[in-house]
Protein backbone atom coordinates (compact mmCIF):
# COMPACT_ATOMS: atom_id res chain seq x y z
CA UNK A 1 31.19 -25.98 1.68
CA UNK A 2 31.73 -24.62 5.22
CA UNK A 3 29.08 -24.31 8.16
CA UNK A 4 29.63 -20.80 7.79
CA UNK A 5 29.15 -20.56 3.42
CA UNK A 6 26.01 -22.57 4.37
CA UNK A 7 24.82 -20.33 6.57
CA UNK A 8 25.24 -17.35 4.13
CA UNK A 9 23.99 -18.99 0.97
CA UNK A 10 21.06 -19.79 2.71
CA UNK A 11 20.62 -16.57 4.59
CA UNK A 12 19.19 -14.54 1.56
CA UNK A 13 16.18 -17.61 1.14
CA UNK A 14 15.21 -17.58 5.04
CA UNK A 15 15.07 -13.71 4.88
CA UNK A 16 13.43 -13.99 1.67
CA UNK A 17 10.75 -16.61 3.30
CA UNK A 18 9.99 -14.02 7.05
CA UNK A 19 10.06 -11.23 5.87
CA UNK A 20 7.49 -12.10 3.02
CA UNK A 21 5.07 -13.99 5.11
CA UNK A 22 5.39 -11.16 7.44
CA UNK A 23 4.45 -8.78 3.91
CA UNK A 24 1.81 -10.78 3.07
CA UNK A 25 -0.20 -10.73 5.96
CA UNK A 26 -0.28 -6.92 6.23
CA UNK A 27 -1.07 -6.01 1.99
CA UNK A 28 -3.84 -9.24 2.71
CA UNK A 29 -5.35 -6.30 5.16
CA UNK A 30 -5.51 -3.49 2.22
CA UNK A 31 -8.32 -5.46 0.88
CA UNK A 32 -9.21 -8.14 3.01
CA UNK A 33 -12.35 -6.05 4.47
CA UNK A 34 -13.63 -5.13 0.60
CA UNK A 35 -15.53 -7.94 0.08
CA UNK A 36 -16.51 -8.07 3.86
CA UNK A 37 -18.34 -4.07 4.10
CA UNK A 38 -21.14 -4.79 3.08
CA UNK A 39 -21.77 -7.60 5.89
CA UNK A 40 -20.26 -5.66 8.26
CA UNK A 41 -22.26 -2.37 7.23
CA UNK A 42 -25.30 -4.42 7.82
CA UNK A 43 -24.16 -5.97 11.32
CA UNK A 44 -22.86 -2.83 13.02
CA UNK A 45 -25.41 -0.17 11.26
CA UNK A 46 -22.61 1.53 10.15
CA UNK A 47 -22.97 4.59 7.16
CA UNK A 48 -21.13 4.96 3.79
CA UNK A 49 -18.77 7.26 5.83
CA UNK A 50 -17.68 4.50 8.38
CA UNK A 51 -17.40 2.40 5.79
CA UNK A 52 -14.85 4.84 4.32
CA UNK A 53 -12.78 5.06 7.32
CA UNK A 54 -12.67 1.01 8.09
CA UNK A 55 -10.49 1.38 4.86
CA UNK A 56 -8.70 4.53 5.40
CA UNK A 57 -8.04 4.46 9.08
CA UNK A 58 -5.94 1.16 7.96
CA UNK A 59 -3.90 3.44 5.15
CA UNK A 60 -3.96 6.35 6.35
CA UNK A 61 -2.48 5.06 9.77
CA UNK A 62 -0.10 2.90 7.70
CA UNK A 63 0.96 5.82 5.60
CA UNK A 64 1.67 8.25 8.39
CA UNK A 65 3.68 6.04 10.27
CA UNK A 66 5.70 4.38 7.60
CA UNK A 67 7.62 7.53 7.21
CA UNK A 68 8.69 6.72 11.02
CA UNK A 69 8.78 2.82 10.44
CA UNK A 70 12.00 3.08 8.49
CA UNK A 71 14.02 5.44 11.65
CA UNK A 72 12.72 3.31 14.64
CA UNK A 73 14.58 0.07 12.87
CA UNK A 74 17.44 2.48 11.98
CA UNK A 75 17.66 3.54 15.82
CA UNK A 76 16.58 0.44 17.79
CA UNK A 77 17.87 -2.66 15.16
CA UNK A 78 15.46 -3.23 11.82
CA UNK A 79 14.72 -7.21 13.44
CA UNK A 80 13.60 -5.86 16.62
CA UNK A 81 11.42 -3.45 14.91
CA UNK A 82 10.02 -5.86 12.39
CA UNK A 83 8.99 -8.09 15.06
CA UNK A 84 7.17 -5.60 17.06
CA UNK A 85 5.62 -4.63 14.02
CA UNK A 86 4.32 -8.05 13.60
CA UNK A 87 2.94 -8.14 16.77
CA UNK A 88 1.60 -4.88 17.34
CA UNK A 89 -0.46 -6.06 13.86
CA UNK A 90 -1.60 -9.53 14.85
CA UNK A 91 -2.95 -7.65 18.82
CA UNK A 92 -4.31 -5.39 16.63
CA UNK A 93 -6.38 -7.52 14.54
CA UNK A 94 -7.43 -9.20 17.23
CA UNK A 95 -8.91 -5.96 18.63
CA UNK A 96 -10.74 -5.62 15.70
CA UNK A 97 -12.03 -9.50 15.45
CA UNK A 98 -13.71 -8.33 19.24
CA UNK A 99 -15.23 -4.90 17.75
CA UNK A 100 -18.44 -4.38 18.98
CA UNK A 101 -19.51 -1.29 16.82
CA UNK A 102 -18.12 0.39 14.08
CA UNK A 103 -16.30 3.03 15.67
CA UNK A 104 -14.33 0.08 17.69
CA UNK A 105 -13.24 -0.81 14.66
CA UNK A 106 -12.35 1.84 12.88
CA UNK A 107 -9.85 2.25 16.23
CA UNK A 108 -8.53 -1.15 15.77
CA UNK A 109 -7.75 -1.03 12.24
CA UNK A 110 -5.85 2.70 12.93
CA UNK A 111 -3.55 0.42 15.21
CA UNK A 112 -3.53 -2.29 12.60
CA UNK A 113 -1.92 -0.02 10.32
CA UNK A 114 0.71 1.47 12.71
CA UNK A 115 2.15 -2.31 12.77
CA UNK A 116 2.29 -2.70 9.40
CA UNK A 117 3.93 0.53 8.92
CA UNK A 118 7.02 -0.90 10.58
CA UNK A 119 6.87 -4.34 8.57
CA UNK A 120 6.23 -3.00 5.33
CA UNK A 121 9.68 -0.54 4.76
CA UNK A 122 11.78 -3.38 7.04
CA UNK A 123 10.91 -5.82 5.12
CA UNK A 124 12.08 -4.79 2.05
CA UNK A 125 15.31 -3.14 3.93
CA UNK A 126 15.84 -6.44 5.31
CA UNK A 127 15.75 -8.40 1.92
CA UNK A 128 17.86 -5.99 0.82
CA UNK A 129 20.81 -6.43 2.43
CA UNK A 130 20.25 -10.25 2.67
CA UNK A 131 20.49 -10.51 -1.15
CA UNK A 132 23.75 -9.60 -3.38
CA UNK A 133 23.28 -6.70 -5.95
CA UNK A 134 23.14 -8.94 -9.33
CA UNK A 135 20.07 -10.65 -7.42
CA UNK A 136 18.17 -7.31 -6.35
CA UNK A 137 15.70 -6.96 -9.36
CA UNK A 138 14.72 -10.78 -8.96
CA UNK A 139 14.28 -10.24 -5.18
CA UNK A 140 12.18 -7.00 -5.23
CA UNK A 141 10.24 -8.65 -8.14
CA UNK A 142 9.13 -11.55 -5.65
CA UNK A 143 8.77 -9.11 -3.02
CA UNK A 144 6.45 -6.98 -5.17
CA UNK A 145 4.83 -10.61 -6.39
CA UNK A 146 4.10 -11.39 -2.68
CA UNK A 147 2.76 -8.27 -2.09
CA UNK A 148 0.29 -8.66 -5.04
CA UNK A 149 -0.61 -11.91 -3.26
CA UNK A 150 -1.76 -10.36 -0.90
CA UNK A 151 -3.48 -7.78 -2.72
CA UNK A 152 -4.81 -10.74 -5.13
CA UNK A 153 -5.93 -13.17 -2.27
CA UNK A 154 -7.76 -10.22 -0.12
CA UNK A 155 -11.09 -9.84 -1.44
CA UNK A 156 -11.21 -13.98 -2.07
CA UNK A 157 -10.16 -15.12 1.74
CA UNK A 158 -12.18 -11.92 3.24
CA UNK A 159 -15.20 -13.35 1.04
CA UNK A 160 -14.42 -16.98 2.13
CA UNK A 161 -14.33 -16.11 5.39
CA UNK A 162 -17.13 -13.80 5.62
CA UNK A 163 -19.42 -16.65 4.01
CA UNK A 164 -18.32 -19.75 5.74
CA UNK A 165 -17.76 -18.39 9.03
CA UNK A 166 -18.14 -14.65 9.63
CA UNK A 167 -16.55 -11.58 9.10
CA UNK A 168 -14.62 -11.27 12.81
CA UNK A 169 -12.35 -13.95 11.15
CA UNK A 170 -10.87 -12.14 8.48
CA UNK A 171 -8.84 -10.28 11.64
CA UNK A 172 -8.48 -13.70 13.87
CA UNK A 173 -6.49 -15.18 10.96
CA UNK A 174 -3.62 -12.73 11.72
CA UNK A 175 -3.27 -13.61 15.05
CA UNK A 176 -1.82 -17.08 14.55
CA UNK A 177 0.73 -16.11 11.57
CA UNK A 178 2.17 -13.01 14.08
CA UNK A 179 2.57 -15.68 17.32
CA UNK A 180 4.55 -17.57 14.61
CA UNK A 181 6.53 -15.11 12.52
CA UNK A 182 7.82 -12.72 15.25
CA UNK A 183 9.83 -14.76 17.26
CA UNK A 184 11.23 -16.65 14.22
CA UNK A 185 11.92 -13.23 12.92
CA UNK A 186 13.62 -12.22 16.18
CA UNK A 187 15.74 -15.94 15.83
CA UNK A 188 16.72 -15.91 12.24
CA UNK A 189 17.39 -12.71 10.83
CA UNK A 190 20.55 -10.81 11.04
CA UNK A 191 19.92 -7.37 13.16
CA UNK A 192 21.43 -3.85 11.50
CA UNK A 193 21.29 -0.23 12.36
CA UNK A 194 21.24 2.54 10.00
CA UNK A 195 23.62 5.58 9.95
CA UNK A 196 20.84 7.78 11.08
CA UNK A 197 19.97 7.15 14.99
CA UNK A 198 17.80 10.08 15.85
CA UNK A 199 13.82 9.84 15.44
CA UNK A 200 11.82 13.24 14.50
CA UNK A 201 8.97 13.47 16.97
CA UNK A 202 8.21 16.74 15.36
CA UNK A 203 8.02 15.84 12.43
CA UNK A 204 5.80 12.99 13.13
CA UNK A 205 3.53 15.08 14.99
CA UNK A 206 3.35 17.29 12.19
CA UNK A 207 2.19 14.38 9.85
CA UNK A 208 -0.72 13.11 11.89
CA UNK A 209 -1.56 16.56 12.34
CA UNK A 210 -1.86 17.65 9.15
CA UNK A 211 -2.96 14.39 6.72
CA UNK A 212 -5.34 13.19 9.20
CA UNK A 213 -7.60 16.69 8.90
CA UNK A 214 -7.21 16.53 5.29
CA UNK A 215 -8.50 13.29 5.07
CA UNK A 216 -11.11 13.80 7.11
CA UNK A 217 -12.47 16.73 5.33
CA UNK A 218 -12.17 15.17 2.38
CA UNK A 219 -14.38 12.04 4.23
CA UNK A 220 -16.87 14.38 5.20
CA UNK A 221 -17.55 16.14 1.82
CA UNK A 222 -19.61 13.28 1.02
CA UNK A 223 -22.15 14.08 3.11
CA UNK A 224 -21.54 18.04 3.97
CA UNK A 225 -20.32 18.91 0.45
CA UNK A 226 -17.68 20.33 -0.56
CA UNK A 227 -18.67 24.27 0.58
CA UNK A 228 -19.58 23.24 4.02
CA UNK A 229 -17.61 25.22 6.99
CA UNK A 230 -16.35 21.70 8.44
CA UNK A 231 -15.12 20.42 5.56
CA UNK A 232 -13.44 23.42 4.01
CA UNK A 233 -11.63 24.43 7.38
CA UNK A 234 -10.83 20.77 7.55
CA UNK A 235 -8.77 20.61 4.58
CA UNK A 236 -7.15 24.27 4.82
CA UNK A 237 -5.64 23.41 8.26
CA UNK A 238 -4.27 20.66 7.06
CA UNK A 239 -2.77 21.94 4.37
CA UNK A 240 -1.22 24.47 6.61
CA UNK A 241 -0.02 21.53 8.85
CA UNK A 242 1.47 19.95 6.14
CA UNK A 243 3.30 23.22 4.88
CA UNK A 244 5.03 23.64 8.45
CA UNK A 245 5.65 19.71 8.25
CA UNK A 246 7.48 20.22 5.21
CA UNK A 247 9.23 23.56 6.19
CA UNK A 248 10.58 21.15 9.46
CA UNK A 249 11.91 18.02 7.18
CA UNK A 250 13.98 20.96 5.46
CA UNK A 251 15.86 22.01 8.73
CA UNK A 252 15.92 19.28 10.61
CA UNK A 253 19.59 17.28 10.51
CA UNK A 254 17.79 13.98 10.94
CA UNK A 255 14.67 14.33 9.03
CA UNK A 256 12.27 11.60 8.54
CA UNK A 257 11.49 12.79 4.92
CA UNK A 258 14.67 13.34 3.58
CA UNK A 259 13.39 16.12 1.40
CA UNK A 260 16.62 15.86 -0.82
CA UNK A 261 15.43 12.34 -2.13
CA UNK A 262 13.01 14.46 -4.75
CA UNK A 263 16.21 16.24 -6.10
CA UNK A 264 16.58 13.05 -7.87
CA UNK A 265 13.86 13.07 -10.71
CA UNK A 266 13.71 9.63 -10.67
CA UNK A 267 12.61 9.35 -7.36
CA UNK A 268 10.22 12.12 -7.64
CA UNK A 269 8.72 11.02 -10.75
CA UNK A 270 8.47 7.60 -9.47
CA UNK A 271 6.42 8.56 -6.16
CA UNK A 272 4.23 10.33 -7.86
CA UNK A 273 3.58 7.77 -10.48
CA UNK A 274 2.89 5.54 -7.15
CA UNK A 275 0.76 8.29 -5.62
CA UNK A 276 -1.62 8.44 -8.67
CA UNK A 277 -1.75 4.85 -8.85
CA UNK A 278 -2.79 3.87 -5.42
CA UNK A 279 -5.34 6.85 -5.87
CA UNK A 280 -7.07 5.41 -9.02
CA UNK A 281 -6.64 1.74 -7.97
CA UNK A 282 -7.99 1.61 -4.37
CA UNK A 283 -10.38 4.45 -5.21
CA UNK A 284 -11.76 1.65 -7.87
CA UNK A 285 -11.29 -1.63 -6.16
CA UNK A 286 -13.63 0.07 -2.88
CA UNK A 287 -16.82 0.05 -4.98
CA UNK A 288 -16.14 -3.25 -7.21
CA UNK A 289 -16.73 -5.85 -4.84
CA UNK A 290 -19.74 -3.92 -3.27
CA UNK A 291 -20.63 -4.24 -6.70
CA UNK A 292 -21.00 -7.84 -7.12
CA UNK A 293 -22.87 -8.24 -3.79
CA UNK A 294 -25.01 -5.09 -3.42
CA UNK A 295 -26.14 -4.70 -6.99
CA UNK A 296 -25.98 -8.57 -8.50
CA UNK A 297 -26.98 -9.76 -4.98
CA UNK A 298 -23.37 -12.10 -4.91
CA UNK A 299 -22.27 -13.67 -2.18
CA UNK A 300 -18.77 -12.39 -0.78
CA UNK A 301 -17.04 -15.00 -1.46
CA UNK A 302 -18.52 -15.00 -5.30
CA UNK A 303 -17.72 -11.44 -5.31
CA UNK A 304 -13.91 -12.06 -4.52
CA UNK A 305 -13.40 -14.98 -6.96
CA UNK A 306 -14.76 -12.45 -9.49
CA UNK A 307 -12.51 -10.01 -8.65
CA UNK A 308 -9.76 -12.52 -8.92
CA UNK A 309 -8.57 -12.26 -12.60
CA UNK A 310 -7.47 -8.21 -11.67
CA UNK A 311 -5.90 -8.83 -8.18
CA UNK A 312 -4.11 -12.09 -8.80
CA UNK A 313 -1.87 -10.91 -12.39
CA UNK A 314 0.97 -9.26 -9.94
CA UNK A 315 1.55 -12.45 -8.60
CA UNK A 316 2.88 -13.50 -11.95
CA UNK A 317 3.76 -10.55 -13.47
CA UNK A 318 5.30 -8.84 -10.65
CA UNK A 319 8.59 -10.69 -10.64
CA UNK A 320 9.05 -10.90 -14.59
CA UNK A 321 8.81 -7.04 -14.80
CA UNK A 322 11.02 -6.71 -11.37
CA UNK A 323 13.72 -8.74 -13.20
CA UNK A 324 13.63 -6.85 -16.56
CA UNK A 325 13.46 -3.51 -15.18
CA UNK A 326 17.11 -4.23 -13.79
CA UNK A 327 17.95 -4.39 -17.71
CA UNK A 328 15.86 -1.85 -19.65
CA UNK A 329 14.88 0.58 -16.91
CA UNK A 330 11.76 1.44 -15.13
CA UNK A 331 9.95 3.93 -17.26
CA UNK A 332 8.80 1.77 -20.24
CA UNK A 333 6.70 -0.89 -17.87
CA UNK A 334 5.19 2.26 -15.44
CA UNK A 335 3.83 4.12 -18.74
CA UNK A 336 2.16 0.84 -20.10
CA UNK A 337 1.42 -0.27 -16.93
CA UNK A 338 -0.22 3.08 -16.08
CA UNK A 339 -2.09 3.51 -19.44
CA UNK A 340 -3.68 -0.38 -19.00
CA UNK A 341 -4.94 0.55 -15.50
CA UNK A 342 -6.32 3.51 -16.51
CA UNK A 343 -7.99 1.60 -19.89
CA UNK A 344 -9.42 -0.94 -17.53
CA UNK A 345 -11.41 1.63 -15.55
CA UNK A 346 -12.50 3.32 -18.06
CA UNK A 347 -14.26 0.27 -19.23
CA UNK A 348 -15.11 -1.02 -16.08
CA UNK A 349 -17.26 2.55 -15.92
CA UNK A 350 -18.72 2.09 -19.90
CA UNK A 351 -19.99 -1.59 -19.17
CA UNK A 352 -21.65 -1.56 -15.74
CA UNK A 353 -24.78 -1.88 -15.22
CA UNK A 354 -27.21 -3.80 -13.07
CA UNK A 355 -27.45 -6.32 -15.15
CA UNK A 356 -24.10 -7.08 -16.76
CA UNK A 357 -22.66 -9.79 -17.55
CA UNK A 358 -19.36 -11.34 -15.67
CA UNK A 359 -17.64 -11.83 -18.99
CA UNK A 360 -17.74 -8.10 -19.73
CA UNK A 361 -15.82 -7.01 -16.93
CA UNK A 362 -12.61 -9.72 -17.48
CA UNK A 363 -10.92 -7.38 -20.29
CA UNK A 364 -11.20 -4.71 -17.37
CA UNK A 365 -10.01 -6.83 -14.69
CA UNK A 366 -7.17 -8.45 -16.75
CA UNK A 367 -5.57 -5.27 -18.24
CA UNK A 368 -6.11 -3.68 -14.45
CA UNK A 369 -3.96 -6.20 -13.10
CA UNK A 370 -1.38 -6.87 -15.95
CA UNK A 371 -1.07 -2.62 -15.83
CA UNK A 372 -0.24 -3.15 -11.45
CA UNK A 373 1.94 -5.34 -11.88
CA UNK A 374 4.25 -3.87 -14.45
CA UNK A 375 4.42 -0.79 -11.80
CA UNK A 376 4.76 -2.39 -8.53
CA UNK A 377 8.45 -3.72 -9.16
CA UNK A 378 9.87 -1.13 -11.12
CA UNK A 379 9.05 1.10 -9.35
CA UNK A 380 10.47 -0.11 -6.33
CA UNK A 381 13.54 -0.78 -7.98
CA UNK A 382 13.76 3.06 -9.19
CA UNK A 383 13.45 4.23 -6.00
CA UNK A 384 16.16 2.20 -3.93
CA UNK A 385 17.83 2.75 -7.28
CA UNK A 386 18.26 6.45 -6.80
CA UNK A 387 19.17 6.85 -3.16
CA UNK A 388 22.42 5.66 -1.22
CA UNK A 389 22.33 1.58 -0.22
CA UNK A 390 22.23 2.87 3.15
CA UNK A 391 19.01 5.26 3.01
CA UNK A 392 16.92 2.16 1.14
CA UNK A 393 14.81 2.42 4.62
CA UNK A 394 13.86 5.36 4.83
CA UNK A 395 13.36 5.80 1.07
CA UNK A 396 11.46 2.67 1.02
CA UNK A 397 9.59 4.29 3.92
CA UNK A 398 8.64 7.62 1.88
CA UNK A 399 7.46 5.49 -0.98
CA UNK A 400 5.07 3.75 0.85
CA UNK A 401 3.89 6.27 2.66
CA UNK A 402 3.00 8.26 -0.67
CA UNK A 403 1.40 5.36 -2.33
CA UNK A 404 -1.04 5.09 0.96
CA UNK A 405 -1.91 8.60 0.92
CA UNK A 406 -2.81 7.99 -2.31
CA UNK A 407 -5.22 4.78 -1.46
CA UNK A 408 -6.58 6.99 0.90
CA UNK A 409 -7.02 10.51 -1.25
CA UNK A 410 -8.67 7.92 -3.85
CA UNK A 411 -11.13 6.10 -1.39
CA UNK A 412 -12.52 9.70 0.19
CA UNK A 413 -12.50 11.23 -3.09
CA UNK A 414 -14.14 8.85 -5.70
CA UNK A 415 -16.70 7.80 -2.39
CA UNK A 416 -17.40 11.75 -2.38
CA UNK A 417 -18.36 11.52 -6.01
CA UNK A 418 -20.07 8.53 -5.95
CA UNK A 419 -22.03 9.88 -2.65
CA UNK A 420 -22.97 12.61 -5.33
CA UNK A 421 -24.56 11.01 -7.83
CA UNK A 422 -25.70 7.70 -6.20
CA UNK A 423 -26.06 6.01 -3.11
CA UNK A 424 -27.11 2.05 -1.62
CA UNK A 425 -30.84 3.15 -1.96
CA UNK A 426 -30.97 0.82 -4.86
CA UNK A 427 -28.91 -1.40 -7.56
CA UNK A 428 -29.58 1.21 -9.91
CA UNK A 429 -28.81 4.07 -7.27
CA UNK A 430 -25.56 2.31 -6.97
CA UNK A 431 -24.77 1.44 -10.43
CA UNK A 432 -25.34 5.87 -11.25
CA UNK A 433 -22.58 6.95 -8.41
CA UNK A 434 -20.13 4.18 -9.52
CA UNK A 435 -20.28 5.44 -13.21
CA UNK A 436 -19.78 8.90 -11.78
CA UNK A 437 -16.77 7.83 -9.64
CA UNK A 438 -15.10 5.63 -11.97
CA UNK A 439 -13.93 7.92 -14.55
CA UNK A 440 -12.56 10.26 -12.04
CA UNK A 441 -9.96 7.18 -11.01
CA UNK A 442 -9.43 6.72 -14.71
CA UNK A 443 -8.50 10.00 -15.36
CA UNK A 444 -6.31 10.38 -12.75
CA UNK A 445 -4.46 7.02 -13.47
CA UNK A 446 -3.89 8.55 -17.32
CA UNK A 447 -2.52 11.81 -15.70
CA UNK A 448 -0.44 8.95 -14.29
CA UNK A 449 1.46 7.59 -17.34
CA UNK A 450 2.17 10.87 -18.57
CA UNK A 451 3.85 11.60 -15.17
CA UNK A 452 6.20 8.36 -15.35
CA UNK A 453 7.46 9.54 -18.67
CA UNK A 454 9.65 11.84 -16.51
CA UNK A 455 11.60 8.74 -15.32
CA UNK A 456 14.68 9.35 -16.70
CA UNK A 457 16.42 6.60 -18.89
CA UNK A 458 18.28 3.91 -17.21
CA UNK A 459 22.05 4.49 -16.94
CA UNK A 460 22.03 8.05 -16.37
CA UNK A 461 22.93 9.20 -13.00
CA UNK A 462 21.55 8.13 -10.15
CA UNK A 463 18.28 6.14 -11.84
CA UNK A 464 17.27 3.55 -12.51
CA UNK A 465 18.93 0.12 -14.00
CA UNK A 466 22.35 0.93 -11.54
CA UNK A 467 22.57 1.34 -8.18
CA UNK A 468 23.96 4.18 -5.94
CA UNK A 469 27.72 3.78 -5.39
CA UNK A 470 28.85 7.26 -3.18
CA UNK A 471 28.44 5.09 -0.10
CA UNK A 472 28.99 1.80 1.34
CA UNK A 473 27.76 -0.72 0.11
CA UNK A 474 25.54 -2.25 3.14
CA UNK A 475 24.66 -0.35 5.98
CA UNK A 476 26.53 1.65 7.92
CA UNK A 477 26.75 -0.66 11.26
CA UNK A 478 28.12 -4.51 10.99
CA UNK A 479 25.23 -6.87 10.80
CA UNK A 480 25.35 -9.36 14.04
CA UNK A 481 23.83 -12.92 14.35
CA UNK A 482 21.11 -13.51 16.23
């Protein structure tokens, strides 16, 4: 074999190996602080509201900016912009390590998620054109698996952490990996450019300026309700915002929502499927471990190993369903998967109580986390499945963005409900808004599995199972060695 087959057999592997560290350390943030709130609500005074945003400045951040992650690596070189990403992160959490109220930290997690909104779509890009075609489903199904890693291992290191040393360190711990990962990221991995060069400031604008009103509103109706002046005007205004954001994407020639992606049903479906998902799941997953430690009186780290038997079935799931969607399609495993999530809160709401007992929660857990990981994959698959090789970044970029707006909708949402009918007054005070809340995820996630039914069979036209051949097939510029 020569230096330079070498060099290319192992390229996919090294790529694989970055990029997914890189991955891990930023989905390790989506949950990392769940087990950690209700230390850190105790330690910085902060309300059920800031509480709220410690978790959605992260995604809501990370969701805005995602849909701008994928052009900056298109324009400036997808390495380069992965490895600022990195950094930006690891500063970031180190900001938020040093937070001296909650408000500081709210700030630093906002930042937080604007660098993982630039590793999150490149990775994946990355990977993508590292790996040959035939290999796609298994790489995106170890992707996905990583990513439900870090998903999985969240709640257990943030409760580790928390408990053995405090909660600052769940933040510290990034700092390390990023010194390490983005110059090795900058050294190893091949730079490319997409065909698109332009950015959309405008559009971008437009984003902020319309989902972060809407969320906010939605925040406040907790406490307001949902008639109050504030809350109403909140959300109306950024509707309108999101309207003219919308009207933009459809006349701008280099659009950072390509708003012709959701011509393709399979993309649409799919992204809504995602949407409903992250909306039911996170919305969930916010109260659980506050569960275990405000109502059971848990420790965090007890809470997180609880946790452990929904968050860690992606990791071996994941990649069996990413592989097998490649040869039956994506809709059969997002409908199951779907239907199981949305069985496992359902019971999750029926059986808790203030005094229930572990064992009556694993059926929950395990069905939650067998239902994630059938979707995950597959559904990432669909979507670079029904776009053009060389728009997987920017598709990858609208996908993730969706799926965060809905972690976000389903935080402010089911914490509104739950705000409703209960409160941290008392275990049982807790225990009432949680069985309010609950059901309102599980419905939601049902709505869900209808919704992916729309995925249209594989091997019809530009869907899933076969990818998009009216282009090249790699990007548009030639790949150059570092």
């Amino acid at each position: 074999m020569t230096n330079s087959a070498a060099k290319a057999s192992t390229r996919p592997v090294i790529t694989f190996v970055i990029v997914s560290i890189g991955l891990f350390m930023v989905t390790l943030d989506n949950l990392v602080v769940s087990t950690a709130l209700p230390v850190i609500r105790v330690d910085l005074n902060a309300p059920l509201e800031s509480l709220e945003w410690m978790v959605n400045a992260y995604t809501l951040s990370y969701a805005v900016f995602l849909l701008t992650g994928a052009a900056l690596g298109d324009r400036f070189g997808r390495r380069k912009m992965f490895a600022i990403g990195v950094m930006v992160f690891s500063l970031a959490s180190a900001a938020a390590a040093l937070a001296p109220s909650a408000d500081f930290l709210v700030t630093a997690r906002a930042v937080q998620g604007l660098g993982a909104a630039l590793v999150t779509p490149l990775s994946l890009t990355l990977l993508s054109a590292a790996v040959p075609d035939d290999k796609r489903g298994l790489a995106i199904g170890a992707w996905s698996g990583v990513s439900g890693l870090g998903v999985a291992m969240g709640p257990v290191i943030g409760g580790a952490i928390t408990e053995g040393i405090a909660w600052q360190w769940i933040f510290w711990v990034n700092v390390p990996i990023g010194l390490v990962i983005a110059p090795l990221a900058a050294w190893k991995l091949l730079e490319s450019y997409g065909p698109d060069r332009g950015l959309d400031p405008r559009g971008l604008i437009l984003a902020v300026v319309g989902l972060f009103p809407l969320t906010f509103g939605i925040v406040r109706s907790g406490a307001l309700g949902w008639g109050s002046t504030t809350v109403v005007v909140s959300i109306v205004f950024g509707l309108v915002m999101m309207a003219f954001f919308l009207l933009h994407e459809s006349r701008t020639q280099e659009p950072m929502l390509p708003l012709r992606f959701f011509r393709s049903r399979a993309f649409s479906a799919t992204n809504a499927v995602s949407f409903v998902m992250f909306f039911g799941i996170f919305g969930s997953i916010f109260f659980l471990s506050q569960y275990f430690i405000t109502v059971q009186g848990l420790t965090p780290l007890q809470a997180g190993i609880r946790i452990l038997p929904w968050t860690a079935m992606p990791i071996f799931i994941a990649p069996i369903a990413g592989l097998l969607s490649d040869r039956f399609g994506a809709r059969p495993f997002m409908v199951v998967g779907l239907a199981l999530q949305a069985f496992a809160i359902a019971w999750i709401a029926k059986v808790a109580q203030v005094d229930t007992a572990y064992i009556e929660f694993v059926p929950g857990f395990v069905a939650g986390g067998a239902g994630m990981a059938l979707v995950f994959a597959p559904s990432a698959n669909a979507v670079l499945s029904s776009v053009r090789p060389i728009e997987a970044g920017k598709a990858s970029g609208a996908t993730n963005a969706i799926r965060e707006l809905g972690g976000v909708a389903g935080v402010a949402v089911l914490a509104s409900v739950f705000a409703a009918a209960g409160g941290y007054a008392s275990p049982q005070d807790f225990v009432d808004g949680v069985r309010a809340a609950l059901p309102v995820g599980s419905a939601v996630l049902l709505i869900g599995a209808f919704i992916a039914l729309l995925i249209p069979r594989q091997g019809a036209p530009g869907t899933t199972g076969a990818r998009r051949t009216d282009a090249p097939p790699q990007d548009a510029s030639v790949p150059s060695l570092p």
